[in-house]
C-alpha atoms as a PDB file:
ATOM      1  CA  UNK A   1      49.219  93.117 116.462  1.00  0.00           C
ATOM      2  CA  UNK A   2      48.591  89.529 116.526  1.00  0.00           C
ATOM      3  CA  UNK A   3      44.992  87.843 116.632  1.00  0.00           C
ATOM      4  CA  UNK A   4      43.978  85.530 119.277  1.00  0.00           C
ATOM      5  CA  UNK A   5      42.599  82.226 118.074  1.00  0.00           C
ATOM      6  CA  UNK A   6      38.857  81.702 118.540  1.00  0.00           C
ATOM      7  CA  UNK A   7      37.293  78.493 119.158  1.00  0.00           C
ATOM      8  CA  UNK A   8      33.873  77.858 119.332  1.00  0.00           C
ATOM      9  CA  UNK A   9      31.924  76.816 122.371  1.00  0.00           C
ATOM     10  CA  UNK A  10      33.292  73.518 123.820  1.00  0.00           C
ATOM     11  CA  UNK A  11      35.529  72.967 121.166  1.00  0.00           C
ATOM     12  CA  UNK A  12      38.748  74.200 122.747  1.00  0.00           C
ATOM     13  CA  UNK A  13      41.386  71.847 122.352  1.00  0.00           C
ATOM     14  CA  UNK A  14      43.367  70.838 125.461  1.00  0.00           C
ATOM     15  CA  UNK A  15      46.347  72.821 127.002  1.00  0.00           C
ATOM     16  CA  UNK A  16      43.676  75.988 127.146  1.00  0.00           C
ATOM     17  CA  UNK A  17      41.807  76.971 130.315  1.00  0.00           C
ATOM     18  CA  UNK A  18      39.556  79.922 131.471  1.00  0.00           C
ATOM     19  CA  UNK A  19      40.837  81.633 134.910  1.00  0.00           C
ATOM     20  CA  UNK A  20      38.037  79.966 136.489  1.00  0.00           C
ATOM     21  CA  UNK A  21      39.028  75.947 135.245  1.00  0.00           C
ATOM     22  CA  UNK A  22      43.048  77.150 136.323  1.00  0.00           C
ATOM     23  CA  UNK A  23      41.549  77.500 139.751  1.00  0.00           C
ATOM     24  CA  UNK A  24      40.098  74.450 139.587  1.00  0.00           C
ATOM     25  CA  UNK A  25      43.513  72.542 139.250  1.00  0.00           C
ATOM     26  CA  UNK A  26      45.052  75.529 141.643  1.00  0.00           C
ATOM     27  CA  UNK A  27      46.498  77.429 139.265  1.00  0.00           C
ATOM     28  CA  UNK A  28      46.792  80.766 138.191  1.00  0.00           C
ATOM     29  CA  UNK A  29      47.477  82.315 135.032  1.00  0.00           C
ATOM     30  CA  UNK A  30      50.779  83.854 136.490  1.00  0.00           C
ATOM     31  CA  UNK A  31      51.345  86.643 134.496  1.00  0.00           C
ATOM     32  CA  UNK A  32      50.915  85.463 131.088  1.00  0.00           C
ATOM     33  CA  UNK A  33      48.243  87.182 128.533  1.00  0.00           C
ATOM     34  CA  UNK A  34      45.220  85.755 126.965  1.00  0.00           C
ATOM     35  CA  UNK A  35      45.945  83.198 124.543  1.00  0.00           C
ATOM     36  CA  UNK A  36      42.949  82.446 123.021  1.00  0.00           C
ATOM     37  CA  UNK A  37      39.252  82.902 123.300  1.00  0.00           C
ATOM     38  CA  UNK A  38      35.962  80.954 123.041  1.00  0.00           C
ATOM     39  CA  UNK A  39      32.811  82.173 121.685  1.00  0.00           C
ATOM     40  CA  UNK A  40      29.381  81.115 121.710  1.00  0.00           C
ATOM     41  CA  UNK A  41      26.978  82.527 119.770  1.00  0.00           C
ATOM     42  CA  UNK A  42      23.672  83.948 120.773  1.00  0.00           C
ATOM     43  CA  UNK A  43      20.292  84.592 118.722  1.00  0.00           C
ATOM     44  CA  UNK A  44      18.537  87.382 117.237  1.00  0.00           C
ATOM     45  CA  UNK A  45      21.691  89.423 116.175  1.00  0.00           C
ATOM     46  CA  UNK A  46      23.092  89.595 119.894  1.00  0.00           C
ATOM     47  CA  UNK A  47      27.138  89.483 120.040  1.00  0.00           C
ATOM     48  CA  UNK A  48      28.425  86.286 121.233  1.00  0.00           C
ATOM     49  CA  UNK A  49      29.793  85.315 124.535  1.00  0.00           C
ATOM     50  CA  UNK A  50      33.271  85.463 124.950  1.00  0.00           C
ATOM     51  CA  UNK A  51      35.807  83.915 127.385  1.00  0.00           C
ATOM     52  CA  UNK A  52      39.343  83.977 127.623  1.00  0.00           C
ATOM     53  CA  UNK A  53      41.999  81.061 127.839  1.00  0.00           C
ATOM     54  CA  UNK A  54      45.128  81.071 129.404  1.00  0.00           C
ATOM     55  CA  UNK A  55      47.811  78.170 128.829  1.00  0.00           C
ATOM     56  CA  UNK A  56      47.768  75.408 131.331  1.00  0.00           C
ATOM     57  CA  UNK A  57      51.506  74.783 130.598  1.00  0.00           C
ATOM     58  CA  UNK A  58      52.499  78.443 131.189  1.00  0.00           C
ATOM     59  CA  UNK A  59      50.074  78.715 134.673  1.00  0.00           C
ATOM     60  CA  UNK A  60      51.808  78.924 138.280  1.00  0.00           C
ATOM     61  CA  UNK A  61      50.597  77.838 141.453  1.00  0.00           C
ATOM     62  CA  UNK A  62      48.038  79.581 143.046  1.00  0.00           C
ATOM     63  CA  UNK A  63      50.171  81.464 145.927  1.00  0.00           C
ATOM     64  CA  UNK A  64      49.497  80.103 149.220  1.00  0.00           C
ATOM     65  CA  UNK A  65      47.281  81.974 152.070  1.00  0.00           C
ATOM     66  CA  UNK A  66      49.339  83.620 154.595  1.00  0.00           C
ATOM     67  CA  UNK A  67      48.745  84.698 158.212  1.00  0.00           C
ATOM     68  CA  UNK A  68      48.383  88.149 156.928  1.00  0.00           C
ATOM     69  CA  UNK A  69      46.202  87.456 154.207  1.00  0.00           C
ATOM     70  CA  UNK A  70      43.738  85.831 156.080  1.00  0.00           C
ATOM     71  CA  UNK A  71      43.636  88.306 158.756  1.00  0.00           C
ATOM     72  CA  UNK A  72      43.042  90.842 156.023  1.00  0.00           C
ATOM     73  CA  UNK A  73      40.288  88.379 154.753  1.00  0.00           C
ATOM     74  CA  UNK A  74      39.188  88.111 157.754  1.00  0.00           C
ATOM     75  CA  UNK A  75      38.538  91.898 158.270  1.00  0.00           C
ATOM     76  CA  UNK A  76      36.954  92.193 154.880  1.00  0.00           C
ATOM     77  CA  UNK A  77      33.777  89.733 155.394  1.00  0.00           C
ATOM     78  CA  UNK A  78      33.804  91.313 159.310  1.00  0.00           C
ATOM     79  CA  UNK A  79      32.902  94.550 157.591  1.00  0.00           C
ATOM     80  CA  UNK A  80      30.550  93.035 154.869  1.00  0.00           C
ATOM     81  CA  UNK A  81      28.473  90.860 157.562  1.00  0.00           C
ATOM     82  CA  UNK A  82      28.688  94.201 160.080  1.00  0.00           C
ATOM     83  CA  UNK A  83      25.676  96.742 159.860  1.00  0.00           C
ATOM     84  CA  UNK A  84      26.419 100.327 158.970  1.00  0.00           C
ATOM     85  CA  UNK A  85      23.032 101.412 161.130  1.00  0.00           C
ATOM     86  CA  UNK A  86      22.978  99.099 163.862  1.00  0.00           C
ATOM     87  CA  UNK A  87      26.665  98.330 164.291  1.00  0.00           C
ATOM     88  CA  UNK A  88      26.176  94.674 165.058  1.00  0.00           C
ATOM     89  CA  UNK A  89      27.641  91.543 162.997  1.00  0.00           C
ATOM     90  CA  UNK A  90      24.448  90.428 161.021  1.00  0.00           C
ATOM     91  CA  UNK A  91      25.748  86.920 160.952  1.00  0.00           C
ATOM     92  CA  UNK A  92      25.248  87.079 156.942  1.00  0.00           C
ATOM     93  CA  UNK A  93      26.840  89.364 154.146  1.00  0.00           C
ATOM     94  CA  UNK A  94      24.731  92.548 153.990  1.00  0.00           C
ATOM     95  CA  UNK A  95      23.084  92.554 150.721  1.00  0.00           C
ATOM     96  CA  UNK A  96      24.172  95.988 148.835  1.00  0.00           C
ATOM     97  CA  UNK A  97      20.589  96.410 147.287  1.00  0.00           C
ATOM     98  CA  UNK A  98      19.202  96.412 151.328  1.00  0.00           C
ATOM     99  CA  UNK A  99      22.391  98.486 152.688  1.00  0.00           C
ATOM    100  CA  UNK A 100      21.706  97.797 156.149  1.00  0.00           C
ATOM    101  CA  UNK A 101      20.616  94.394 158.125  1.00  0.00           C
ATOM    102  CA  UNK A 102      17.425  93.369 157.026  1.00  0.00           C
ATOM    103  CA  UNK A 103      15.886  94.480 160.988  1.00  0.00           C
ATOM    104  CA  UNK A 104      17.201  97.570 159.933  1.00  0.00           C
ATOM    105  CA  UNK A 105      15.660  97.753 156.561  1.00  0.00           C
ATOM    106  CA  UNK A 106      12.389  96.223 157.622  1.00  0.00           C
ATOM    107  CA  UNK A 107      11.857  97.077 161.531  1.00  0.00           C
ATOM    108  CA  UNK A 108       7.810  97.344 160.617  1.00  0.00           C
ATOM    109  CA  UNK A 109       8.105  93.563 160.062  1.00  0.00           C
ATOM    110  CA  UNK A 110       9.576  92.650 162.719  1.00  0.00           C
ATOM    111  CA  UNK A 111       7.454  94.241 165.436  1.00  0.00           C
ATOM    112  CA  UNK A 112       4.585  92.705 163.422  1.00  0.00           C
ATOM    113  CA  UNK A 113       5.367  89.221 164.240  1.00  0.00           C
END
């Protein structure tokens, strides 16, 4: 088993990307495995931060939406903005910690105002 390089923080040399920076260019790492990492370190005795590079050279294209893909995206955020109680698209994405609209999670409120 091989290592992985480590580089410090910022001091990756070019040719290396995180998944995030690939996206950026629209790229993906397409397959390929980790080929180095970056670490930064942290105080009091904490384990450093660590994130992965991928080759630019060996990246791919990010693959292009299709019809199907956004209809499936589509459906997704329908049932993340859609409240399990009420049944009616909130118009925002439910926040887990709530579970429910927040008229549904705070009626008292709003019969207050």
């Amino acid at each position: 088993m091989s290592t992985l390089p480590v580089f410090r923080w910022h001091l990756a040399p070019d040719g290396y990307a995180t998944r995030r920076q690939l996206r950026a260019r629209d790229l993906r790492p397409g397959g390929q495995g980790v080929a180095a990492q970056l670490e930064r370190p942290r105080r009091r005795g904490r384990p450093p931060l660590v994130a992965y590079l991928y080759r630019v050279d060996l990246a791919k294209p990010v693959r292009p939406m299709t019809p199907g893909r956004w209809r499936a995206h589509e459906a997704m955020m329908r049932a993340r903005r859609t409240c399990p109680e009420c049944h009616r698209d909130a118009g925002y994405v439910i926040p887990p910690t709530l579970g429910s609209c927040v008229t549904c999670a705070y009626p008292e409120e709003q019969h207050a105002a």
